[in-house]
PDB file of N, CA and C in Angstrom:
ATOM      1  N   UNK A   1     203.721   8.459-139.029  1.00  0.00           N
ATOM      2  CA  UNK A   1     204.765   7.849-139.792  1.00  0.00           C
ATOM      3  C   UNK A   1     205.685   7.070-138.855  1.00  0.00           C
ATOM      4  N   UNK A   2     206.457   5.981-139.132  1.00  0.00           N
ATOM      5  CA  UNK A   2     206.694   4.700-138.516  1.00  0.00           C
ATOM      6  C   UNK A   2     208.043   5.264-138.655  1.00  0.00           C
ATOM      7  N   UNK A   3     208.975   5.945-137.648  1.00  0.00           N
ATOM      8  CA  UNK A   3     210.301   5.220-137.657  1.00  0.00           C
ATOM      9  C   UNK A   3     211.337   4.061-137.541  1.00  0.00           C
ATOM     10  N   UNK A   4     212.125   4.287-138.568  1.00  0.00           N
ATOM     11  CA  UNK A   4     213.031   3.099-138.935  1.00  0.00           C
ATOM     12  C   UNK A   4     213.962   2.599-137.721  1.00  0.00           C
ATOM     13  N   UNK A   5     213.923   1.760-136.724  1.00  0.00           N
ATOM     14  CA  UNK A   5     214.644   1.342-135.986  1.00  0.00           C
ATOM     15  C   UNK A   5     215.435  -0.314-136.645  1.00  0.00           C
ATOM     16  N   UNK A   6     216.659  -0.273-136.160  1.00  0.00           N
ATOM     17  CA  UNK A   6     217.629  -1.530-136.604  1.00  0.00           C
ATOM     18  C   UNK A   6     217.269  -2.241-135.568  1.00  0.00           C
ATOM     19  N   UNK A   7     216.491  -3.404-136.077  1.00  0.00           N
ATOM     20  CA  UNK A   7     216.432  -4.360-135.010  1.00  0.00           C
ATOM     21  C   UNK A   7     216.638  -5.197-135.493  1.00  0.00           C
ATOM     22  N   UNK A   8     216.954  -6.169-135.178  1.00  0.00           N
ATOM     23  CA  UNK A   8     217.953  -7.511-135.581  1.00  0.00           C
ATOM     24  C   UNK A   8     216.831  -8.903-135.326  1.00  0.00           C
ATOM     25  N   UNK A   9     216.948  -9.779-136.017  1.00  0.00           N
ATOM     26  CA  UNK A   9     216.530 -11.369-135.678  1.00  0.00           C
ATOM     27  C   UNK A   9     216.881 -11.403-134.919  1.00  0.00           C
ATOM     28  N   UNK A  10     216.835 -12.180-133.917  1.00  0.00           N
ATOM     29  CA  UNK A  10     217.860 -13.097-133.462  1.00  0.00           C
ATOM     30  C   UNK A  10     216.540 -14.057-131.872  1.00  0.00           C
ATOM     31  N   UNK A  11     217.099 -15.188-131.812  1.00  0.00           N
ATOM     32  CA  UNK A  11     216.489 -15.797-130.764  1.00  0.00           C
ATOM     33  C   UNK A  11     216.696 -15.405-129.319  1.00  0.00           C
ATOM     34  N   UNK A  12     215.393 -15.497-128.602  1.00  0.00           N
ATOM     35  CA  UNK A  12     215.038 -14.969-127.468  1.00  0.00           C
ATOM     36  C   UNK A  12     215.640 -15.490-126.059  1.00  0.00           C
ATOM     37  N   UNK A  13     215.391 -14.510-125.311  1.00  0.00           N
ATOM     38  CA  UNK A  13     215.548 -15.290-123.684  1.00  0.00           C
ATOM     39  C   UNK A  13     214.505 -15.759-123.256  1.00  0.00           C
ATOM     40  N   UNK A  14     213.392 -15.165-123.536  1.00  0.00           N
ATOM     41  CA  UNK A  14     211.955 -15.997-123.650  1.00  0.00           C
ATOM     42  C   UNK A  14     211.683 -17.162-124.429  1.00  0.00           C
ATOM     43  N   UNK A  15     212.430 -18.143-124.350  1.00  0.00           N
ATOM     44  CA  UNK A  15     212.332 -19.239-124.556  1.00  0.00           C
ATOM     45  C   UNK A  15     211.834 -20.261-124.252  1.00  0.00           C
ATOM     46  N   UNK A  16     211.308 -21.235-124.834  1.00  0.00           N
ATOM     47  CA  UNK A  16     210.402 -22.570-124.430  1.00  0.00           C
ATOM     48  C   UNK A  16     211.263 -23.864-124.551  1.00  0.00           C
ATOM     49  N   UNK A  17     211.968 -23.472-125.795  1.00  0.00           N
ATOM     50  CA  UNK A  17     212.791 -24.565-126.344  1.00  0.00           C
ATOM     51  C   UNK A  17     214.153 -24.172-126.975  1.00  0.00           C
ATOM     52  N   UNK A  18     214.023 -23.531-127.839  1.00  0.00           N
ATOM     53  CA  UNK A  18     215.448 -22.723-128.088  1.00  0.00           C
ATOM     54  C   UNK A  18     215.493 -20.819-128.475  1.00  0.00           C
ATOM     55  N   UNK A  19     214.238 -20.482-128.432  1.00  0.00           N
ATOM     56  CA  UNK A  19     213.836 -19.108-128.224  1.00  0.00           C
ATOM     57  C   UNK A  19     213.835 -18.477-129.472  1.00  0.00           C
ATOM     58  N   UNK A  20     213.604 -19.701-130.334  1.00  0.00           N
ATOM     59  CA  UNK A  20     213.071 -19.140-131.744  1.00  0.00           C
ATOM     60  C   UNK A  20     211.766 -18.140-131.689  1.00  0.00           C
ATOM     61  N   UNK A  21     210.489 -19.017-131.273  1.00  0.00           N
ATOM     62  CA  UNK A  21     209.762 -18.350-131.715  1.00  0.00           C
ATOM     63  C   UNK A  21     209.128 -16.772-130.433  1.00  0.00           C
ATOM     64  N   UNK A  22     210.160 -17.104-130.051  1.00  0.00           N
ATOM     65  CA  UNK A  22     210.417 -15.932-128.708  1.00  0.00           C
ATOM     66  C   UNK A  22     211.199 -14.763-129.087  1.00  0.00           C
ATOM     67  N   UNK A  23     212.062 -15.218-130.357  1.00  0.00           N
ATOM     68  CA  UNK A  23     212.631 -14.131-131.138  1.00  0.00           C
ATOM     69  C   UNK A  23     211.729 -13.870-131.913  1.00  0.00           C
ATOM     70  N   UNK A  24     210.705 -14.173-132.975  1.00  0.00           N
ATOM     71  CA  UNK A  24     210.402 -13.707-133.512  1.00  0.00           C
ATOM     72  C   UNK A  24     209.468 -12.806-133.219  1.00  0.00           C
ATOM     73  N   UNK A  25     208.690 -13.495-131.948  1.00  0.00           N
ATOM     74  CA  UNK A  25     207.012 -12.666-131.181  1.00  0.00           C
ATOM     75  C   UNK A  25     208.480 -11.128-130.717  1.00  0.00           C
ATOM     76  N   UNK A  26     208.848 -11.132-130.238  1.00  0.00           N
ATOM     77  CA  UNK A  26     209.882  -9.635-130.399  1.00  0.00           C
ATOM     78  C   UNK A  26     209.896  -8.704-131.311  1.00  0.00           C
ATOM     79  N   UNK A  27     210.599  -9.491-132.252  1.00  0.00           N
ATOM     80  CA  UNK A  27     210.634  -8.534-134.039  1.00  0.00           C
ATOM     81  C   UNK A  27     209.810  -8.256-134.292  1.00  0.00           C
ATOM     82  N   UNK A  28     208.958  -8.867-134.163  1.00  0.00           N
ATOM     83  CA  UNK A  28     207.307  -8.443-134.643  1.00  0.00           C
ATOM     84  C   UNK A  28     206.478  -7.470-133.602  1.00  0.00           C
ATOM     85  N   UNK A  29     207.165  -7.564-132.355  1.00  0.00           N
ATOM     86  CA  UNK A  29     206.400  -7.109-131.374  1.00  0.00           C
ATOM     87  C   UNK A  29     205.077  -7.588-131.554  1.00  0.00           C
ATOM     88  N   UNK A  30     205.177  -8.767-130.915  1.00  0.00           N
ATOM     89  CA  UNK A  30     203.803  -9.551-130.714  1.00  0.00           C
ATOM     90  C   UNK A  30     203.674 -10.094-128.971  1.00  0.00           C
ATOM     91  N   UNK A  31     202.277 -10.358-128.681  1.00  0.00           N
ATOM     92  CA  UNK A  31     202.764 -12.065-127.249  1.00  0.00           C
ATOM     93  C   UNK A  31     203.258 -12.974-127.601  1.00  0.00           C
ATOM     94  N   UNK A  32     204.308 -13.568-127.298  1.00  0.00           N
ATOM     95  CA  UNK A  32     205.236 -14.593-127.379  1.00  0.00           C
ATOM     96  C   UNK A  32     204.259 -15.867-127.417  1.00  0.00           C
ATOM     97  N   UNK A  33     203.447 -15.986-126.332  1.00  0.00           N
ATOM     98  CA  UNK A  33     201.904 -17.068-126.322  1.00  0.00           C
ATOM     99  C   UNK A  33     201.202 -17.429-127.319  1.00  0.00           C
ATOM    100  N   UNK A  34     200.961 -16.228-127.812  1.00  0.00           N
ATOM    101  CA  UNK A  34     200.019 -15.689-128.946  1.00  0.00           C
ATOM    102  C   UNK A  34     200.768 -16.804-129.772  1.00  0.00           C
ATOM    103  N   UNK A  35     201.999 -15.897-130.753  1.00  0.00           N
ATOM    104  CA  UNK A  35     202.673 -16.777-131.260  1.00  0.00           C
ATOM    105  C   UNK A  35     202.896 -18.588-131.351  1.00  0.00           C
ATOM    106  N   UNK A  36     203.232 -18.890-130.259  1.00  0.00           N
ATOM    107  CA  UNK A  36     203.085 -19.880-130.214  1.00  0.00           C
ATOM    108  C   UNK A  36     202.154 -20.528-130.369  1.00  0.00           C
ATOM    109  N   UNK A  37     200.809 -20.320-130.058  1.00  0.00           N
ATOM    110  CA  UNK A  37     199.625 -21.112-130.302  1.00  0.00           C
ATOM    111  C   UNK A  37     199.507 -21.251-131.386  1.00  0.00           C
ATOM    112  N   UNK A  38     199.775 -19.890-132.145  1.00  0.00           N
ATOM    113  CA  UNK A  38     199.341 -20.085-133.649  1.00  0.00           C
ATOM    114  C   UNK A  38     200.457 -21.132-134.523  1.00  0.00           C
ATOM    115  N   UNK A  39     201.462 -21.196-133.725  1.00  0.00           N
ATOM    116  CA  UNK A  39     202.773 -21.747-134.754  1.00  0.00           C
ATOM    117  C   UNK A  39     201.908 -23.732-133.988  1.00  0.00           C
ATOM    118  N   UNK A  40     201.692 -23.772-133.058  1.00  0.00           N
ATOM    119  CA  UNK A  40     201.166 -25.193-132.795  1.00  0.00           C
ATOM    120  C   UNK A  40     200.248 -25.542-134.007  1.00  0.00           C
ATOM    121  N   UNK A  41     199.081 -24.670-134.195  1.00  0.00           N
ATOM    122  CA  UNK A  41     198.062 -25.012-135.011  1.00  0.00           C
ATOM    123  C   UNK A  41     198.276 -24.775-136.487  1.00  0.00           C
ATOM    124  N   UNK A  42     199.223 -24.338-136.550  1.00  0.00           N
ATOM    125  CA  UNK A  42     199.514 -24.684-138.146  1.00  0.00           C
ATOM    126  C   UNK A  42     200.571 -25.546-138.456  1.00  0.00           C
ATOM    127  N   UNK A  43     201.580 -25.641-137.074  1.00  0.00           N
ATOM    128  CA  UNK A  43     201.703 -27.429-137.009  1.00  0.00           C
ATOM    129  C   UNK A  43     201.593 -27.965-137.526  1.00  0.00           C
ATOM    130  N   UNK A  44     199.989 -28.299-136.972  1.00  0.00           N
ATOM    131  CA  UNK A  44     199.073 -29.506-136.793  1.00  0.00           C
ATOM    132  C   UNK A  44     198.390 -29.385-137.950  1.00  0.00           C
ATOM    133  N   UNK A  45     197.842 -28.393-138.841  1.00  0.00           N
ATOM    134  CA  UNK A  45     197.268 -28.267-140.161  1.00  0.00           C
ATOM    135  C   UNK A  45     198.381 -28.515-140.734  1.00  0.00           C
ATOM    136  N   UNK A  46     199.254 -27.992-140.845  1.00  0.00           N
ATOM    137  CA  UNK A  46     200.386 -28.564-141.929  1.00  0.00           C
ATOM    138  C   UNK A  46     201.234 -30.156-141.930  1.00  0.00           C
ATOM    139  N   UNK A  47     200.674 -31.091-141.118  1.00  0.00           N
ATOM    140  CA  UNK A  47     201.010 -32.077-140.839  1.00  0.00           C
ATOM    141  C   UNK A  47     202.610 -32.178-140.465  1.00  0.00           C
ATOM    142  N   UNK A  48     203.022 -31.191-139.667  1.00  0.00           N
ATOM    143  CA  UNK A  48     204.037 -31.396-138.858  1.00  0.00           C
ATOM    144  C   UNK A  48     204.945 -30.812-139.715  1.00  0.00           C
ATOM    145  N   UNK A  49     204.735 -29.814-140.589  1.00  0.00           N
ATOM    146  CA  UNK A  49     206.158 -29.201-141.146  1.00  0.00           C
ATOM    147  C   UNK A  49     206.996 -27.861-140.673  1.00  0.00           C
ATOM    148  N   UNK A  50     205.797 -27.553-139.439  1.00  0.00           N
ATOM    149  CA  UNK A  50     206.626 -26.544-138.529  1.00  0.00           C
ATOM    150  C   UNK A  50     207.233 -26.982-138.078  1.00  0.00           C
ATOM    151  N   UNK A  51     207.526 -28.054-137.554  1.00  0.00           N
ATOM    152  CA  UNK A  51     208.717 -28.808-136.592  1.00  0.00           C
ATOM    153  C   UNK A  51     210.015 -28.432-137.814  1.00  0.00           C
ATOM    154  N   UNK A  52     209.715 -29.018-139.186  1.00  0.00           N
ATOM    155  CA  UNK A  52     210.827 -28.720-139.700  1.00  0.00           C
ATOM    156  C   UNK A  52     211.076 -27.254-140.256  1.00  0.00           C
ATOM    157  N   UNK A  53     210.583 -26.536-140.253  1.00  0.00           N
ATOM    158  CA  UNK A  53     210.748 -25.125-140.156  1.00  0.00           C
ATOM    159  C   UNK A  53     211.293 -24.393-138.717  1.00  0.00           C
ATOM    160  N   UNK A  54     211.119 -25.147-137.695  1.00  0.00           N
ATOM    161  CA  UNK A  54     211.673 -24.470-136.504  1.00  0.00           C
ATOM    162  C   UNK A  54     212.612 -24.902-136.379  1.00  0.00           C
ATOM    163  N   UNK A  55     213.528 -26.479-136.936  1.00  0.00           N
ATOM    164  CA  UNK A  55     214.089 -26.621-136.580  1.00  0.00           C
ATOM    165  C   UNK A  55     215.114 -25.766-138.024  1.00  0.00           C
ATOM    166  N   UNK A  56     215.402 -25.448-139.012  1.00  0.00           N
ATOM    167  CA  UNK A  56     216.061 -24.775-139.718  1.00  0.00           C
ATOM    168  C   UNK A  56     216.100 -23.894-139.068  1.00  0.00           C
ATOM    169  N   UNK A  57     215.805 -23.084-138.472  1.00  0.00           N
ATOM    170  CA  UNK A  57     215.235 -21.486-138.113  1.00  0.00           C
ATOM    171  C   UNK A  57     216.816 -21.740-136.550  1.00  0.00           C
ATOM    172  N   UNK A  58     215.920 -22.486-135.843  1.00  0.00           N
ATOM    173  CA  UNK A  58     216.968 -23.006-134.680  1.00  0.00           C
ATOM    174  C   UNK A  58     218.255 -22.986-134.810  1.00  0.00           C
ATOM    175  N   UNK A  59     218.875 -23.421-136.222  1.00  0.00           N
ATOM    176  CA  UNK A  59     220.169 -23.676-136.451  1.00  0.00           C
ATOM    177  C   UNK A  59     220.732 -22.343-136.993  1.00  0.00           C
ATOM    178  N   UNK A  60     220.150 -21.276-137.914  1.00  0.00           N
ATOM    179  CA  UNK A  60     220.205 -20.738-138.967  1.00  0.00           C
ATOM    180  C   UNK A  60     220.003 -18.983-137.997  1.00  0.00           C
ATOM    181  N   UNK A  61     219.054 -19.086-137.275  1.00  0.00           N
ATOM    182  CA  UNK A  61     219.197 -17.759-136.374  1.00  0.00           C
ATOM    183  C   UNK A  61     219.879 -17.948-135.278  1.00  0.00           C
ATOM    184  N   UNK A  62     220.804 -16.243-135.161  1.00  0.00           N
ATOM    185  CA  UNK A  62     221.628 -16.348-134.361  1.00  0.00           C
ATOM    186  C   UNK A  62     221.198 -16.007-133.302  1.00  0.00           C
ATOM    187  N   UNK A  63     222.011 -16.142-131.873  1.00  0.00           N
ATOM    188  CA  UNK A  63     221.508 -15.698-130.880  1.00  0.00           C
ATOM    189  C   UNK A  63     221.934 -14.429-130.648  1.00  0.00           C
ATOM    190  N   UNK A  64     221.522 -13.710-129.391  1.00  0.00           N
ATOM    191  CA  UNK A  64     221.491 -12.283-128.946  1.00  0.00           C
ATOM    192  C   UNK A  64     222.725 -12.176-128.583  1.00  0.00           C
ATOM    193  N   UNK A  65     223.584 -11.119-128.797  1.00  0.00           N
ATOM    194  CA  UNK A  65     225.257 -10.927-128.522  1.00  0.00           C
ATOM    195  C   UNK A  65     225.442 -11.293-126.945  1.00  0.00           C
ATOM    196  N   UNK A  66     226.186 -12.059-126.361  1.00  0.00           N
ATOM    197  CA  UNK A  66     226.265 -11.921-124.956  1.00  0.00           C
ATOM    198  C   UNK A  66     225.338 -13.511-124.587  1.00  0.00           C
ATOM    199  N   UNK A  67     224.504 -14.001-125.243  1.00  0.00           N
ATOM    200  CA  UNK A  67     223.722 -15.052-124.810  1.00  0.00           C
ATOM    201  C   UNK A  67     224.291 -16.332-125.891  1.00  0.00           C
ATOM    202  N   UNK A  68     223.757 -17.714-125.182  1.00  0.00           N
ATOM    203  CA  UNK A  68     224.934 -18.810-125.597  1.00  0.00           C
ATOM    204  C   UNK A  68     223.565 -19.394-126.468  1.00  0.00           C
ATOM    205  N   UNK A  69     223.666 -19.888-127.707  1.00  0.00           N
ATOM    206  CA  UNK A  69     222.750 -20.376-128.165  1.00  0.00           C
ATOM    207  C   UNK A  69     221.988 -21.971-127.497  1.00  0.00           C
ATOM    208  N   UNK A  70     221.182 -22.426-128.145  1.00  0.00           N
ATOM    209  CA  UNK A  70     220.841 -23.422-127.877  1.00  0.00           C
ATOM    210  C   UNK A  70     221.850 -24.833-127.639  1.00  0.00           C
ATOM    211  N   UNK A  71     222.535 -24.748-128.704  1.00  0.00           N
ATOM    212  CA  UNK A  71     223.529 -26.170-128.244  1.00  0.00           C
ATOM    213  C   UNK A  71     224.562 -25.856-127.575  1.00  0.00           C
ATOM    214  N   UNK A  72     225.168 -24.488-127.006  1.00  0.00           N
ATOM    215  CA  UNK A  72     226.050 -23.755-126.517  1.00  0.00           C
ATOM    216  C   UNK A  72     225.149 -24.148-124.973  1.00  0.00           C
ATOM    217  N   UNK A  73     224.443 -24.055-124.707  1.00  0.00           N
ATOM    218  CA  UNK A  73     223.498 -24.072-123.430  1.00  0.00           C
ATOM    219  C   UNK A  73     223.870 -25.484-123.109  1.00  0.00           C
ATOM    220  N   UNK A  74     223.214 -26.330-124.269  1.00  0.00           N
ATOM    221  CA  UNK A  74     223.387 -27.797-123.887  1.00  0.00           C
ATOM    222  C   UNK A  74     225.053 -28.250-123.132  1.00  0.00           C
ATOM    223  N   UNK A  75     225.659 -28.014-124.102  1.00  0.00           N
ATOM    224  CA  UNK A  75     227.119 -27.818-124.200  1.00  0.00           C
ATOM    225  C   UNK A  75     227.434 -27.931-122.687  1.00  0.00           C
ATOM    226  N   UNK A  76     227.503 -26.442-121.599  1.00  0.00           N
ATOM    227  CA  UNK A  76     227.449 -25.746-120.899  1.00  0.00           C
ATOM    228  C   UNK A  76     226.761 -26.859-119.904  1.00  0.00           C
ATOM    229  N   UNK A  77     225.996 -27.013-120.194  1.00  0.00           N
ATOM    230  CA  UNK A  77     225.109 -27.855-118.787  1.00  0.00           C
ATOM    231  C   UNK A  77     225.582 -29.088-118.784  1.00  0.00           C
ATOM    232  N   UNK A  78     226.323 -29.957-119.805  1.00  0.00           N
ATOM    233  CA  UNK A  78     226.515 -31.462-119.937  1.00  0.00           C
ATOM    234  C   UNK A  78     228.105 -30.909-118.771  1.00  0.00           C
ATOM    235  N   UNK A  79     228.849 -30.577-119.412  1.00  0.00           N
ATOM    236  CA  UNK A  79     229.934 -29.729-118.290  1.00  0.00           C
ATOM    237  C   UNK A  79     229.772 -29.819-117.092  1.00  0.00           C
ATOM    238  N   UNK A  80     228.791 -28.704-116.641  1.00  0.00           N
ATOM    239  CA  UNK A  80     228.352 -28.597-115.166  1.00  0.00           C
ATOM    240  C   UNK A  80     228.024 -30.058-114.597  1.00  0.00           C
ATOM    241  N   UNK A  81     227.386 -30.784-114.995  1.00  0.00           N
ATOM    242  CA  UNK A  81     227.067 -32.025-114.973  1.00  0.00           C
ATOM    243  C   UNK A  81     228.260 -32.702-114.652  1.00  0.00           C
ATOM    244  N   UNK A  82     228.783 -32.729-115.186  1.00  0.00           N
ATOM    245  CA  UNK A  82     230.479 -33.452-115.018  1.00  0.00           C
ATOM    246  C   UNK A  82     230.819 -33.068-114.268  1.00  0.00           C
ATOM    247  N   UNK A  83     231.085 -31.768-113.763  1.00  0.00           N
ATOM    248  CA  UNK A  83     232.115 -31.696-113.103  1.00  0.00           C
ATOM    249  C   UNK A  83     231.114 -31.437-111.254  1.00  0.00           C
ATOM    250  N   UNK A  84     230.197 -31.785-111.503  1.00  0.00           N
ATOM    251  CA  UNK A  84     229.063 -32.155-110.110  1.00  0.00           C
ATOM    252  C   UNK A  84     229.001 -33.399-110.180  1.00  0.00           C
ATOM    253  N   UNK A  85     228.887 -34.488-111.032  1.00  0.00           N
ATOM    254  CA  UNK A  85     229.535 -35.556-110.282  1.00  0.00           C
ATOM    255  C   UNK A  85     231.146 -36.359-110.138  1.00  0.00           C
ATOM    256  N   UNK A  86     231.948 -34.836-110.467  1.00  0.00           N
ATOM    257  CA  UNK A  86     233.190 -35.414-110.137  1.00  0.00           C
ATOM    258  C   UNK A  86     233.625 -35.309-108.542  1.00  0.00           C
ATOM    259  N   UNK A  87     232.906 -33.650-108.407  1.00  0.00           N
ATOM    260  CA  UNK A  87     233.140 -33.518-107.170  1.00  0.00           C
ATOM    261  C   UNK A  87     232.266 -34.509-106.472  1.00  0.00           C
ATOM    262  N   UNK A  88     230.815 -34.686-106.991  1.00  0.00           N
ATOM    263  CA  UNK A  88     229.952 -35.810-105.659  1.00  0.00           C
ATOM    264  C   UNK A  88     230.944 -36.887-105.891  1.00  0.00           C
ATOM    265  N   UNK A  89     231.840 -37.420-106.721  1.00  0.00           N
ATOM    266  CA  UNK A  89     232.360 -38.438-106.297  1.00  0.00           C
ATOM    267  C   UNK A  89     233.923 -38.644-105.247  1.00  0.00           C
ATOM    268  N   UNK A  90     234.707 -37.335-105.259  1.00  0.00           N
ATOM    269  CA  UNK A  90     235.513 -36.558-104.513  1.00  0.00           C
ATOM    270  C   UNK A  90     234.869 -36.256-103.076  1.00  0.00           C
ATOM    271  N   UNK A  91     234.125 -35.985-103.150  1.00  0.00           N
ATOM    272  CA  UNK A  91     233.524 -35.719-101.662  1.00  0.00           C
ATOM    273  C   UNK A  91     232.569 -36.526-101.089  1.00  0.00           C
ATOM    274  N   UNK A  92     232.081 -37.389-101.788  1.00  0.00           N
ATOM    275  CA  UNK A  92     230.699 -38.362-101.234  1.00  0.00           C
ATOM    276  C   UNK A  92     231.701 -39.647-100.747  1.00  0.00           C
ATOM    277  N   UNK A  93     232.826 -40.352-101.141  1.00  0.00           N
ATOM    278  CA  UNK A  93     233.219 -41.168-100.643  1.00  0.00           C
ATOM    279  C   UNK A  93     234.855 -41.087 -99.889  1.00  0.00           C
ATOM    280  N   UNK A  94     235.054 -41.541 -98.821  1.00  0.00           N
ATOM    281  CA  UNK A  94     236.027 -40.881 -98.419  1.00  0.00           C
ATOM    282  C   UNK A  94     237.534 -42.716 -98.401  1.00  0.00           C
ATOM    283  N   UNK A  95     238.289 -41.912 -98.551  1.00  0.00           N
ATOM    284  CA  UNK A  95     239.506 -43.059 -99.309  1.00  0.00           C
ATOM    285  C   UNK A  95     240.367 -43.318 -97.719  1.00  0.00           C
ATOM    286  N   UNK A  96     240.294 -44.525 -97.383  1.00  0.00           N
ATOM    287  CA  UNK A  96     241.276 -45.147 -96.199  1.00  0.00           C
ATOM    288  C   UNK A  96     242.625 -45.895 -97.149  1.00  0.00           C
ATOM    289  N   UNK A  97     243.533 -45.403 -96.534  1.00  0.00           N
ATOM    290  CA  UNK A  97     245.141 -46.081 -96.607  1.00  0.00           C
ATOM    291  C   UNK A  97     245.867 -46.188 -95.683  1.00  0.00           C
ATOM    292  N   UNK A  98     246.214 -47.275 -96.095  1.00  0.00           N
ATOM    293  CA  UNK A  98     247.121 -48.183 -95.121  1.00  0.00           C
ATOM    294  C   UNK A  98     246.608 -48.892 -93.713  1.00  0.00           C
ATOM    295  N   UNK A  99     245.420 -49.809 -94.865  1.00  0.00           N
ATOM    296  CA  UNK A  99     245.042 -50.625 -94.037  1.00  0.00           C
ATOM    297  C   UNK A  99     245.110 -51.763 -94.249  1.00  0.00           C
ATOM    298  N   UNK A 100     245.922 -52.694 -93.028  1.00  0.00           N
ATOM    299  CA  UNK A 100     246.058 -54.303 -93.413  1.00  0.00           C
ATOM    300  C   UNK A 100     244.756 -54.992 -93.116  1.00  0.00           C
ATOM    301  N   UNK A 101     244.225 -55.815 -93.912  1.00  0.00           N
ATOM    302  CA  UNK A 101     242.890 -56.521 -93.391  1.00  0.00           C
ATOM    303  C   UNK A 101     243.301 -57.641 -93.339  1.00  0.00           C
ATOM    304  N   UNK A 102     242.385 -58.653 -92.335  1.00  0.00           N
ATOM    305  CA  UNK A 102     242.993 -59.679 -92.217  1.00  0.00           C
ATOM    306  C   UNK A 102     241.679 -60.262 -91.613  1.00  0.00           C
ATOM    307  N   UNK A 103     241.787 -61.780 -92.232  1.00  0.00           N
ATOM    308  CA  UNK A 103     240.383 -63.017 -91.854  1.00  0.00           C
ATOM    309  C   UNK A 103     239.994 -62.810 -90.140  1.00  0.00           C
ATOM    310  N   UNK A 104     238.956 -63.147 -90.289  1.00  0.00           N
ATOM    311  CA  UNK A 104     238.211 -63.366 -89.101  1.00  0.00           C
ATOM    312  C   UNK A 104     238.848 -64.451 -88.494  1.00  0.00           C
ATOM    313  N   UNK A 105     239.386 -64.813 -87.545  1.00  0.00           N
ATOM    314  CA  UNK A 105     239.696 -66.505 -86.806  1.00  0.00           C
ATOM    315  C   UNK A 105     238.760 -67.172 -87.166  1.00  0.00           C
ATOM    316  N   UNK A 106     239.082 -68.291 -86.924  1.00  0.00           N
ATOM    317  CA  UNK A 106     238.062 -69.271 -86.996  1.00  0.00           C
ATOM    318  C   UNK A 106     237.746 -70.157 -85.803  1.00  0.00           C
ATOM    319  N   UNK A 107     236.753 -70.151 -85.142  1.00  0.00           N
ATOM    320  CA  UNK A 107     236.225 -70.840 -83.842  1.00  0.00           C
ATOM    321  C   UNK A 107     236.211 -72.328 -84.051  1.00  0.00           C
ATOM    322  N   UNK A 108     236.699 -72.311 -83.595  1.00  0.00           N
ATOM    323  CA  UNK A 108     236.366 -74.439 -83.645  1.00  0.00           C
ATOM    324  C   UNK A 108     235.566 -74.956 -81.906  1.00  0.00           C
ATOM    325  N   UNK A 109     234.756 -75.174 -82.138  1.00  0.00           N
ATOM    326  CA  UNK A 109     233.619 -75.616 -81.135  1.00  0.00           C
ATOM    327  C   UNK A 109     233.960 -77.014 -80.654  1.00  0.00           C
TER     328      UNK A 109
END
C-alpha cells in the first residue's frame, strides 16, 4: 500500500529551459530525459502544440520556495550584466584632468 506523501508541482532545478518539464519528471518520479524525449515527440506529432502547452505550464507553475523562477532568473542576469559593464567601464578606461592640449608647431622648411 502506497503512502500519501504532500508533494507539490512546482518547476525544477533540473532544468533545460525553465524546469518545467524537470518538475514534472520529479512528481512523477520519472528520468527527466525520458520525459523530455517523449514531450519532443509528441511535439512533433502534435504539430507544435507542446510548445504551447509548455509555455502555459511555464507561466502558471510555480517555482520551488527559495528558487527564482524563470523570468526572475532572466531579470537577475540582465542586472548582473549591467552592473559588469558599468564597472568594465569604471575600470577599463582611466579619466586624465587637467590637461591643456595644444597644436603641434608648424615647421616651415
Amino acid at each position: 500500500m502506497k503512502t500519501k506523501t504532500n508533494r507539490k508541482l512546482t518547476k525544477s532545478n533540473d532544468r533545460v529551459f525553465a524546469g518545467v518539464l524537470g518538475g514534472i519528471a520529479e512528481y512523477l518520479q520519472w528520468n527527466a530525459t525520458v520525459l523530455r524525449v517523449l514531450f519532443v515527440l509528441l511535439t512533433i506529432v502534435s504539430h507544435g502544440a507542446g510548445i504551447l502547452v509548455y509555455l502555459l505550464l511555464m507561466t502558471i507553475m510555480p517555482s520551488k520556495p527559495g528558487n527564482a523562477g524563470f523570468f526572475e532568473q532572466i531579470r537577475q542576469a540582465g542586472q548582473a550584466g549591467s552592473e559588469q559593464s558599468t564597472a568594465r567601464q569604471s575600470h577599463g578606461r582611466k579619466e586624465i584632468h587637467n590637461v591643456h592640449e595644444e597644436d603641434e608647431p608648424h615647421h616651415q622648411d
